[in-house]
C-alpha atoms as a PDB file:
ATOM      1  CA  UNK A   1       0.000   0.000   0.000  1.00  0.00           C
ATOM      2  CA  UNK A   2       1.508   3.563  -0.688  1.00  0.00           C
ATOM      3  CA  UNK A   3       1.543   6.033   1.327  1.00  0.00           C
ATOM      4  CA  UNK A   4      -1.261   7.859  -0.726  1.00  0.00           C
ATOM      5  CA  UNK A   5      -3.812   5.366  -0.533  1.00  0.00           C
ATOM      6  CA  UNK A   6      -2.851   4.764   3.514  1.00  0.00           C
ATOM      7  CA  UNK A   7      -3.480   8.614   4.100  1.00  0.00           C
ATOM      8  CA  UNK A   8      -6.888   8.231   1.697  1.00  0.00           C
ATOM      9  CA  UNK A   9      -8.019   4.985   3.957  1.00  0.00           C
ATOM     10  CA  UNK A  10      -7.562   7.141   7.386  1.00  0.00           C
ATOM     11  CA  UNK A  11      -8.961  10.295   6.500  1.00  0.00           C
ATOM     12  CA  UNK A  12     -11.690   8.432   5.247  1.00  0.00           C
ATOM     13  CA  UNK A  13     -12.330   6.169   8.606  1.00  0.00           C
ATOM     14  CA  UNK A  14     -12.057   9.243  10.407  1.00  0.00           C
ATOM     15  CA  UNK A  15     -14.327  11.286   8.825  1.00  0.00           C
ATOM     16  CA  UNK A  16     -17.320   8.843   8.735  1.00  0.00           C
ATOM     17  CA  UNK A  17     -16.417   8.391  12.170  1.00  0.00           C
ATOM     18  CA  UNK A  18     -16.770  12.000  13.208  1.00  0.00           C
ATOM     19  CA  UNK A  19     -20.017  11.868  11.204  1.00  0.00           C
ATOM     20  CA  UNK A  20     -21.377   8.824  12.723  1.00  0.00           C
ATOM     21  CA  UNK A  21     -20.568  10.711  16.383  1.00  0.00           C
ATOM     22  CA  UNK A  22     -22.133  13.894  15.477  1.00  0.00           C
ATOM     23  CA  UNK A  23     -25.334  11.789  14.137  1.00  0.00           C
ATOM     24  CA  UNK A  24     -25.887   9.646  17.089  1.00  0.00           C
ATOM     25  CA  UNK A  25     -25.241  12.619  19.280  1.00  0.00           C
ATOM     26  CA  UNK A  26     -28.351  14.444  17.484  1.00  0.00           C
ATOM     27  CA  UNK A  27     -30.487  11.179  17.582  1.00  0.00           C
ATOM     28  CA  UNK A  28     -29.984   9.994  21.001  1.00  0.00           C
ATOM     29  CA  UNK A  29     -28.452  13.142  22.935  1.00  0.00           C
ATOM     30  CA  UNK A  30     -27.464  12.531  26.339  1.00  0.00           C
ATOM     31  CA  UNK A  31     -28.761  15.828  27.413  1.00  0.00           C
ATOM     32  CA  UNK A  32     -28.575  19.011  25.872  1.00  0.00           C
ATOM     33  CA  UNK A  33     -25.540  20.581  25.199  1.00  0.00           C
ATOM     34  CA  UNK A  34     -23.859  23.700  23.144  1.00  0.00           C
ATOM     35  CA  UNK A  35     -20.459  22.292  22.062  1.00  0.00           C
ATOM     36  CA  UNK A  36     -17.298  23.662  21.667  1.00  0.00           C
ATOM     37  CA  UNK A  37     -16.199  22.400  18.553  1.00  0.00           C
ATOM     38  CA  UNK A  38     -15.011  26.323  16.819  1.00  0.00           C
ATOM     39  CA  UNK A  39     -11.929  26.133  19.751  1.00  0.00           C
ATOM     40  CA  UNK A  40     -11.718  22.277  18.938  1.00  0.00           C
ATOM     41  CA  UNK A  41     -12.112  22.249  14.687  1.00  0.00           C
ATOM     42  CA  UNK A  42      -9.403  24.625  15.585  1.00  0.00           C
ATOM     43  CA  UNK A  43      -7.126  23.148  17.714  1.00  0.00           C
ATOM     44  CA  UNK A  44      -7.295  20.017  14.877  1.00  0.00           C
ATOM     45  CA  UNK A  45      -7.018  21.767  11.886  1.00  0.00           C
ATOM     46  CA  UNK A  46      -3.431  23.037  13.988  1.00  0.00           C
ATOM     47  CA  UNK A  47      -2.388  19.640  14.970  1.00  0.00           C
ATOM     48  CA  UNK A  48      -2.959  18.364  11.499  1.00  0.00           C
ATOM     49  CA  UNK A  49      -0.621  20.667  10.262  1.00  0.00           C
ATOM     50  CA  UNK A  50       1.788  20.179  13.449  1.00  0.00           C
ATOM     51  CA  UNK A  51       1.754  16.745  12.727  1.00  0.00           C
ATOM     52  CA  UNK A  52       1.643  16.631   8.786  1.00  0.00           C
ATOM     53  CA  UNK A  53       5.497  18.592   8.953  1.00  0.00           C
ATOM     54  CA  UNK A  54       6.652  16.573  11.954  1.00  0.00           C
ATOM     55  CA  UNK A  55       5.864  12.827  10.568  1.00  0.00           C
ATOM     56  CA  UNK A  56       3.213  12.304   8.002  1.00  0.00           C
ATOM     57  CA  UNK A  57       3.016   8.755   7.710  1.00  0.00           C
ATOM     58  CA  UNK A  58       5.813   7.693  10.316  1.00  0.00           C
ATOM     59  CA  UNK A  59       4.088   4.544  11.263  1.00  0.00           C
ATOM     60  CA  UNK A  60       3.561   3.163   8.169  1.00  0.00           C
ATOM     61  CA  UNK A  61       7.393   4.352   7.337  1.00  0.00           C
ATOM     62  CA  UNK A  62       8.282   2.675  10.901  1.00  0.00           C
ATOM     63  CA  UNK A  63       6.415  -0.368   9.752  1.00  0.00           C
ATOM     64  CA  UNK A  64       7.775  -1.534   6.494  1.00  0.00           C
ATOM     65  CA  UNK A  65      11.463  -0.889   8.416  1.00  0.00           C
ATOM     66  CA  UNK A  66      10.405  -3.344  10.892  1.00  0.00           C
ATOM     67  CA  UNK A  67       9.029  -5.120   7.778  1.00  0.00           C
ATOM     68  CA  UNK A  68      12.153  -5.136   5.988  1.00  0.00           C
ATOM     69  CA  UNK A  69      14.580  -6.211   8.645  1.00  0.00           C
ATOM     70  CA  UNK A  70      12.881  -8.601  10.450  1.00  0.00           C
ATOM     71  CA  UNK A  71      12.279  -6.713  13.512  1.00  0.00           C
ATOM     72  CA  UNK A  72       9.648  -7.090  15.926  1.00  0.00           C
ATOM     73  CA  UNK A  73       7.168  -9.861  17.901  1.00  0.00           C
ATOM     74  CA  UNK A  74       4.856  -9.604  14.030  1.00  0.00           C
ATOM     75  CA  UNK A  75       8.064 -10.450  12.353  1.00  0.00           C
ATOM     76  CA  UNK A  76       9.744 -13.149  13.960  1.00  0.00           C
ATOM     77  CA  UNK A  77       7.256 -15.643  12.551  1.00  0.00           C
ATOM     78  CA  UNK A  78       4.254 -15.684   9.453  1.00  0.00           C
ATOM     79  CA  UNK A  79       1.121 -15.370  11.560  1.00  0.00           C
ATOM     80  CA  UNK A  80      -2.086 -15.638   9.777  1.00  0.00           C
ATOM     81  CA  UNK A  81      -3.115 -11.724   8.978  1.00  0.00           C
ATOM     82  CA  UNK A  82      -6.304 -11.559  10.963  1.00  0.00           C
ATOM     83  CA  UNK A  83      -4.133 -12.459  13.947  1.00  0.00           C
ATOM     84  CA  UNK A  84      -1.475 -10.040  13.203  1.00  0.00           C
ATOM     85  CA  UNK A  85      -4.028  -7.335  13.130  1.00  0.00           C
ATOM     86  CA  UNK A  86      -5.754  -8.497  16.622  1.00  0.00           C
ATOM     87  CA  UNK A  87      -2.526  -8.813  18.149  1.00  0.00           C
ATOM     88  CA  UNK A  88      -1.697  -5.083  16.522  1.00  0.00           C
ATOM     89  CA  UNK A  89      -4.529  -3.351  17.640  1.00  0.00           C
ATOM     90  CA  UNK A  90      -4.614  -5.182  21.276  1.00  0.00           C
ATOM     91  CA  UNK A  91      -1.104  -4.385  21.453  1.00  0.00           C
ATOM     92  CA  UNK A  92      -0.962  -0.508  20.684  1.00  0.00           C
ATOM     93  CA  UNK A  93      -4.249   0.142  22.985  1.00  0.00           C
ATOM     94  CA  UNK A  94      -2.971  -1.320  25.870  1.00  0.00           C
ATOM     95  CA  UNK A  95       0.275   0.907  25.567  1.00  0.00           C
ATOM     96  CA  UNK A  96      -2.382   3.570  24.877  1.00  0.00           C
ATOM     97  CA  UNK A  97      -3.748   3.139  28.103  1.00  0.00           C
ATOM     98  CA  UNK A  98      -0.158   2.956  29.784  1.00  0.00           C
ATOM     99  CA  UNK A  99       0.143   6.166  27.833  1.00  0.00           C
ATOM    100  CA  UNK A 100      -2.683   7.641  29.386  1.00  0.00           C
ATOM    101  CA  UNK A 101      -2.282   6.573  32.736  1.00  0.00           C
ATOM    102  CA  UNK A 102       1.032   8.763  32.748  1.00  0.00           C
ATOM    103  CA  UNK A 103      -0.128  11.829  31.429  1.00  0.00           C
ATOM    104  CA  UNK A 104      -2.890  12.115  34.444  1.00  0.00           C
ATOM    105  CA  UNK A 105       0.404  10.497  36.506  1.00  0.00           C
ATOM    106  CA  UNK A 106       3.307  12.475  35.671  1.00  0.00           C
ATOM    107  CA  UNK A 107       3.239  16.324  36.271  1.00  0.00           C
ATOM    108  CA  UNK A 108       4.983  17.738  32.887  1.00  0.00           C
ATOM    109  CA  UNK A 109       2.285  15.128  31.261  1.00  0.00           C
ATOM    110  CA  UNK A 110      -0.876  16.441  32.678  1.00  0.00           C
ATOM    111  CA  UNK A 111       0.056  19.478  31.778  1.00  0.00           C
ATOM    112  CA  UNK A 112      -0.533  19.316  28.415  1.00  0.00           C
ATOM    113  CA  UNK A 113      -2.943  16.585  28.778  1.00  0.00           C
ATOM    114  CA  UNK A 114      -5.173  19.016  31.043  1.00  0.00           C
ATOM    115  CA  UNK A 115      -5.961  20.768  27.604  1.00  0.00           C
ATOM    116  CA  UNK A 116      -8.446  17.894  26.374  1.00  0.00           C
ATOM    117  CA  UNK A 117     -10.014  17.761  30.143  1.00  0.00           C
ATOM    118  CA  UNK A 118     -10.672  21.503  29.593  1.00  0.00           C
ATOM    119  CA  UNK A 119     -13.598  21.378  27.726  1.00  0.00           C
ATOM    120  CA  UNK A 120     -16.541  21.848  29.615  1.00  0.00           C
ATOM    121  CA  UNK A 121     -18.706  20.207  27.433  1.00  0.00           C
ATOM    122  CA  UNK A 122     -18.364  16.608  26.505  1.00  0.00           C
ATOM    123  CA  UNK A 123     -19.422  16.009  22.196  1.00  0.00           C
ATOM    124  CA  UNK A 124     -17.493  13.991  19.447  1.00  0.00           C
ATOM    125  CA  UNK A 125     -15.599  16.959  18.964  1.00  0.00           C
ATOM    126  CA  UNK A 126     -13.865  16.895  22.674  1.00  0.00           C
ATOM    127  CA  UNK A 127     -11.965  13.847  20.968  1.00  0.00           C
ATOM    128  CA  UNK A 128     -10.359  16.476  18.416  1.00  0.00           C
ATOM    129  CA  UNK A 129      -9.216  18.744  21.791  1.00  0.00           C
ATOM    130  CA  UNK A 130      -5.547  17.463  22.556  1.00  0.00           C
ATOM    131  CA  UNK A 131      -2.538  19.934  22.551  1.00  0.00           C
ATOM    132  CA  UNK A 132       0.595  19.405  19.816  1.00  0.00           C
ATOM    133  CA  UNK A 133       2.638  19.033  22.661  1.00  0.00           C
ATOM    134  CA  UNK A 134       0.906  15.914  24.074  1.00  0.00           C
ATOM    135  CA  UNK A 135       0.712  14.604  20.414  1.00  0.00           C
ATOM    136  CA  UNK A 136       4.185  14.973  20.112  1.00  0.00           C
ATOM    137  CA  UNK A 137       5.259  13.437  23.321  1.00  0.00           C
ATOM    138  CA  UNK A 138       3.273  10.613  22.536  1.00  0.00           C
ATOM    139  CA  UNK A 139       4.460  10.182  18.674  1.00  0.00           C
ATOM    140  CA  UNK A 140       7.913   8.279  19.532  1.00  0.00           C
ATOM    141  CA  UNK A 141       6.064   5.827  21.766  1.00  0.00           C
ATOM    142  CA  UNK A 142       3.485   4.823  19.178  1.00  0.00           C
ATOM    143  CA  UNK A 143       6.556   4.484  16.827  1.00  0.00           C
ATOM    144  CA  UNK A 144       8.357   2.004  19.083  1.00  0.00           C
ATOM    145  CA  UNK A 145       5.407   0.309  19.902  1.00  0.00           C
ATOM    146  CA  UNK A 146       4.603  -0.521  16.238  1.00  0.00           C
ATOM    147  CA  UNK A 147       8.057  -1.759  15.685  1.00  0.00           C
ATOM    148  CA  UNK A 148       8.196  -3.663  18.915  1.00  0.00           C
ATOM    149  CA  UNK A 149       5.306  -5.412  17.562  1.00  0.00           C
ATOM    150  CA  UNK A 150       6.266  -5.517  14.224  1.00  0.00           C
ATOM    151  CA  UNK A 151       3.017  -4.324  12.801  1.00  0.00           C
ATOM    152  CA  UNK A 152       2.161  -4.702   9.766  1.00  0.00           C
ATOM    153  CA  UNK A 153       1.427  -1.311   7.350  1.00  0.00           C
ATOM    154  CA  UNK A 154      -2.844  -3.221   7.149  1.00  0.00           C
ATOM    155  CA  UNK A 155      -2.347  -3.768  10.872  1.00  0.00           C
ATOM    156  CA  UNK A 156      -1.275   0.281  11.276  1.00  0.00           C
ATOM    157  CA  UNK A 157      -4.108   1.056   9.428  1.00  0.00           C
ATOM    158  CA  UNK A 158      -6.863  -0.902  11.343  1.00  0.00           C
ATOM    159  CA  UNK A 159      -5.831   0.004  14.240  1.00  0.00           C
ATOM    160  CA  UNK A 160      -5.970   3.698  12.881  1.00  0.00           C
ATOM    161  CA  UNK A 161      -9.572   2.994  12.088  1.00  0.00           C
ATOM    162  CA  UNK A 162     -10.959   1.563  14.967  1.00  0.00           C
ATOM    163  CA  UNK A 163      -9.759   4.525  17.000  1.00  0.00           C
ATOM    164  CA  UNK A 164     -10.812   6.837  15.398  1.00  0.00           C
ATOM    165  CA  UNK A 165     -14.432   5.295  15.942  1.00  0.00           C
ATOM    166  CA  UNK A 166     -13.801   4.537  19.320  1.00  0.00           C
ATOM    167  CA  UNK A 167     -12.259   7.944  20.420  1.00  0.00           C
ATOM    168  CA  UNK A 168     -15.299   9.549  18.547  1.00  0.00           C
ATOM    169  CA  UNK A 169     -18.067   8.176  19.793  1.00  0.00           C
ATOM    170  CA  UNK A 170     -16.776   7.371  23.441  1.00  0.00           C
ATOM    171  CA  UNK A 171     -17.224  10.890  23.792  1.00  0.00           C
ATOM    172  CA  UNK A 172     -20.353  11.616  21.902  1.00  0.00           C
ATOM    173  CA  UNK A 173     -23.568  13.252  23.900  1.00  0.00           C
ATOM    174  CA  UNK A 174     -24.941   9.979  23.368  1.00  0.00           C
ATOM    175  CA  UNK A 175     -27.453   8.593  25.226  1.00  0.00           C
ATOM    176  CA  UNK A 176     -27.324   4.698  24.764  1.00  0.00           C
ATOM    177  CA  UNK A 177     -29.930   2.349  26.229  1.00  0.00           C
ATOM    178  CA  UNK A 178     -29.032   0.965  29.096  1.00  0.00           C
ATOM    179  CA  UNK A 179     -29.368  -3.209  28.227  1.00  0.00           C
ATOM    180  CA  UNK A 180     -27.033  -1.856  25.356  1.00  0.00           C
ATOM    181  CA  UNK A 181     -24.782  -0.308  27.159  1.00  0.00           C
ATOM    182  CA  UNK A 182     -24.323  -2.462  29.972  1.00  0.00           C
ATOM    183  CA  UNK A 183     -23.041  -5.307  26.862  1.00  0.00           C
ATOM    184  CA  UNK A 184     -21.039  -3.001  25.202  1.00  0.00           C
ATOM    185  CA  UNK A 185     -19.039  -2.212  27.976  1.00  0.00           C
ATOM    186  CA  UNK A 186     -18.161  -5.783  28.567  1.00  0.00           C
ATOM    187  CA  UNK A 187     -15.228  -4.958  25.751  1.00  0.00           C
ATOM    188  CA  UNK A 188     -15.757  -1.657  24.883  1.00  0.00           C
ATOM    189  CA  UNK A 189     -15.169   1.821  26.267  1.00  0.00           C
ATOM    190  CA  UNK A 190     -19.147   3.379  25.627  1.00  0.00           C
ATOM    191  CA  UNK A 191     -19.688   7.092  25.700  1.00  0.00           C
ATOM    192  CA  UNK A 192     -21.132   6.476  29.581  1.00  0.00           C
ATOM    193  CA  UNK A 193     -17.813   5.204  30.774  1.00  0.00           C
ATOM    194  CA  UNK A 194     -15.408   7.894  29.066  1.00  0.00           C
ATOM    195  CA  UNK A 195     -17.845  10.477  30.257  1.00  0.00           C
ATOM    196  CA  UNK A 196     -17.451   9.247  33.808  1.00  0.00           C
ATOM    197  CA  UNK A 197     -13.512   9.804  33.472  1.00  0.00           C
ATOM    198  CA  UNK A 198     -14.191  13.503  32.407  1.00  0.00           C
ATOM    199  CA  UNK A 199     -15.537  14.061  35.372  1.00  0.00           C
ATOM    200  CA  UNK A 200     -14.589  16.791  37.666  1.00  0.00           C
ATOM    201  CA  UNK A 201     -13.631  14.839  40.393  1.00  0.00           C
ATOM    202  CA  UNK A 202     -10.259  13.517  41.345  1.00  0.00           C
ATOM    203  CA  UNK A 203     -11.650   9.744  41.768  1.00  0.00           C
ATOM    204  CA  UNK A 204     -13.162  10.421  38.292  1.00  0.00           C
ATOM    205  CA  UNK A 205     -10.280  11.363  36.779  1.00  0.00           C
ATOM    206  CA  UNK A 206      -8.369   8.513  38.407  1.00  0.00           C
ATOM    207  CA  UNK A 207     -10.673   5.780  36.732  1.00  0.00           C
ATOM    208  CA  UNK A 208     -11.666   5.126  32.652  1.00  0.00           C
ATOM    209  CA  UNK A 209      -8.455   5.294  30.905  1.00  0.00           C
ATOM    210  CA  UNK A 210      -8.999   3.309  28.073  1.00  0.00           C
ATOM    211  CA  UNK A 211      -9.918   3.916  24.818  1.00  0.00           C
ATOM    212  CA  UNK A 212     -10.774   0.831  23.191  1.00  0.00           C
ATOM    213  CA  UNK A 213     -11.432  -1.638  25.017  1.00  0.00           C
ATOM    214  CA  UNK A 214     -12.592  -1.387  28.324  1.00  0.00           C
ATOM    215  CA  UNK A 215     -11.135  -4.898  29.900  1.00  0.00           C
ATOM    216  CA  UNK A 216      -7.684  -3.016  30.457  1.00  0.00           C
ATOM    217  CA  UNK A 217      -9.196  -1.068  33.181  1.00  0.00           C
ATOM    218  CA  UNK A 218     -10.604  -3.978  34.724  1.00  0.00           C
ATOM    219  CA  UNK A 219      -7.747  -6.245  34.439  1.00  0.00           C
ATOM    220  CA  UNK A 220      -5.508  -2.630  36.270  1.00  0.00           C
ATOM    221  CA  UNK A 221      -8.656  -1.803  38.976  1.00  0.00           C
ATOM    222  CA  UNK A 222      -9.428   1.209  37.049  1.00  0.00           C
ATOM    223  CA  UNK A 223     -12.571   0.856  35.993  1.00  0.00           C
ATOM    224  CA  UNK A 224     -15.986   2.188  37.373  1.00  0.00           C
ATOM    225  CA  UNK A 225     -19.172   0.914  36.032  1.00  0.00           C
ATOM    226  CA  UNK A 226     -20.901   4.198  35.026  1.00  0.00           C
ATOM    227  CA  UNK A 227     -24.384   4.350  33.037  1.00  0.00           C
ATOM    228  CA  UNK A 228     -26.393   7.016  30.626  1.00  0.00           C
ATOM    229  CA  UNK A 229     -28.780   7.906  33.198  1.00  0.00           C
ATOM    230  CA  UNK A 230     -26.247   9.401  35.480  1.00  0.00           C
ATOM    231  CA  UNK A 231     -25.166  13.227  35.038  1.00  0.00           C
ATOM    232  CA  UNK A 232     -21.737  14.284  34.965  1.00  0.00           C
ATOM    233  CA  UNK A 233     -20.278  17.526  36.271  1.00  0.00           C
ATOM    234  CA  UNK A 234     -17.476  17.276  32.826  1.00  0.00           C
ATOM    235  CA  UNK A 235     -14.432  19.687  32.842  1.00  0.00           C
ATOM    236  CA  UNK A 236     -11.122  20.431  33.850  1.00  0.00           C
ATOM    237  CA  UNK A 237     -11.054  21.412  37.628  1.00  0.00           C
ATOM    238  CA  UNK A 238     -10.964  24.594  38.996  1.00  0.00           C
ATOM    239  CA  UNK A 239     -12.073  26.332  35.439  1.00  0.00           C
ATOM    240  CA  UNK A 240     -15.486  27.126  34.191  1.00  0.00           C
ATOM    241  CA  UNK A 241     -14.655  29.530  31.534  1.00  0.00           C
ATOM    242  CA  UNK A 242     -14.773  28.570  27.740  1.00  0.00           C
ATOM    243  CA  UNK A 243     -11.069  28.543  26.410  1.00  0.00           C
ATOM    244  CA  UNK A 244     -10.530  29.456  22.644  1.00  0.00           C
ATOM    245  CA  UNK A 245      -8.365  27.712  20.277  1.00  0.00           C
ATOM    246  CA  UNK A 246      -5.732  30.416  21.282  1.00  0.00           C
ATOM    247  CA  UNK A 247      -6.414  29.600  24.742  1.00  0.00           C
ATOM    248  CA  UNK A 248      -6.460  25.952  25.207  1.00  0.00           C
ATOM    249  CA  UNK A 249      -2.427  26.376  23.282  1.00  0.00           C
ATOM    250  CA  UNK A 250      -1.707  28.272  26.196  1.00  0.00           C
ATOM    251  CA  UNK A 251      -3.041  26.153  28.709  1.00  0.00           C
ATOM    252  CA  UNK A 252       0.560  24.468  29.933  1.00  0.00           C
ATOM    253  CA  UNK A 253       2.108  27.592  30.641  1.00  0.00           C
ATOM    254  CA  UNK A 254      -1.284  28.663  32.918  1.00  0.00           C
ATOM    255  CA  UNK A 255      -1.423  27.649  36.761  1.00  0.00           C
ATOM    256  CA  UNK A 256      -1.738  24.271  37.371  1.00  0.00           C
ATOM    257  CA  UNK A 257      -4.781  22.475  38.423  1.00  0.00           C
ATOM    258  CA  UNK A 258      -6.250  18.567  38.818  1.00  0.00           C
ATOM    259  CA  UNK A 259      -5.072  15.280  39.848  1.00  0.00           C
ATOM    260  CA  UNK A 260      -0.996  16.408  39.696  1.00  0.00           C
ATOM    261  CA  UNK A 261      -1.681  19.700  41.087  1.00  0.00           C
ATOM    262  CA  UNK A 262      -0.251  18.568  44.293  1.00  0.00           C
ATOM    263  CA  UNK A 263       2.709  17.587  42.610  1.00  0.00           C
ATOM    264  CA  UNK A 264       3.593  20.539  40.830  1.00  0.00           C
END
């Protein structure tokens, strides 16, 4: 696959994905809610360019290296592809969630992190609010985890996919019936549970760190059952007021405040 037609395959996962979010959202709201998708469209459209001159494409670069030279768990033997891919995307979210664990952890982390948390609304396009600087810290760890695992450029690509559904509708204003979401959230992260972690709270934001699949918080004690029919207080805490794109850039260098604030 070149890298055209890898670029063509994401932006295209991602964008029905946004647009299934932002339908289910209007369908089933969870309760009614003004967005702040101007600061976040605009904190993307930045990232995307951020990220397009940093690495465009360094995964599936990292991945035929690993390809090439043997390197990697993937590449040490010929596994069938389907369980290349399962072992790809299993792999990558739970070092997502390891990921994520650290940036609420680590002081310099949250920092930066604190910038998705800051939206005081929670819609599909809170999963667009992240600040370069936490995309860029995390960029050399999703490199080495793809060639640790040897992933393949299909397995890349799925993974790709599948988050970008998961990120976007785990935090939709959806409201999801409850027989539903009580299955779901068997193996999944559902919009209930995610919403629980952007909770104001400190034991809130201690709990619901993963983005896929929801059995890594079990398997760590992280996880607290939440449902659609309980209201959450969302936002970063300590701050009511409605940050700009401008703003939310700014945020690291403002005072600190949430679960490191003690630390700092």
């Amino acid at each position: 696959m070149s890298e055209a037609e890898y670029q063509i395959v994401k932006s295209t996962g991602f964008a029905i994905a946004l647009g299934l979010a932002v339908l289910l959202q209007r369908w089933r709201p969870h309760r009614p809610l003004k967005g702040s998708w101007p600061a976040n469209a605009g904190l993307a459209a930045f990232n995307a360019i951020v990220l397009g001159v940093v690495c465009l494409g360094c995964a599936c670069a990292v991945s035929r290296w690993a390809g090439h030279y043997g390197f990697g768990l993937l590449n040490q033997s010929i596994p069938p592809l389907w369980l290349a891919i399962a072992v790809s995307v299993v792999g990558i979210d739970a070092i997502a969630y390891l990921w994520h664990r650290a940036n609420h952890a680590a002081p310099l982390l949250w920092r930066f992190h604190r910038a998705h948390h800051s939206d005081p609304t929670f819609t599909a396009t809170t999963a667009l609010r992240f600040h370069p600087g936490e995309l860029l810290l995390a960029l050399p760890l999703r490199l080495l985890t793809v060639a640790a695992l040897g992933v393949p450029i299909v397995g890349v690509i799925v993974f790709e996919v599948v988050f970008a559904f998961s990120n976007f509708l785990e935090h939709g204003n959806i409201q999801l019936g409850a027989r539903l979401e009580q299955t779901l959230a068997l193996v999944f992260v559902t919009p209930a549970i995610h919403r629980w972690h952007h909770g104001r709270g400190r034991s809130q934001l201690d709990s619901n760190y993963a983005t896929i699949f929801s059995f890594w918080d079990r398997l760590f004690g992280t996880f607290v059952d939440a449902r659609s029919e309980v209201r959450v207080d969302t936002g970063l805490p300590g701050m009511d007021e409605r940050l700009d794109t401008l703003g939310i850039l700014r945020l690291p260098v403002a005072g600190a405040s949430g679960p490191s604030q003690q630390q700092e």
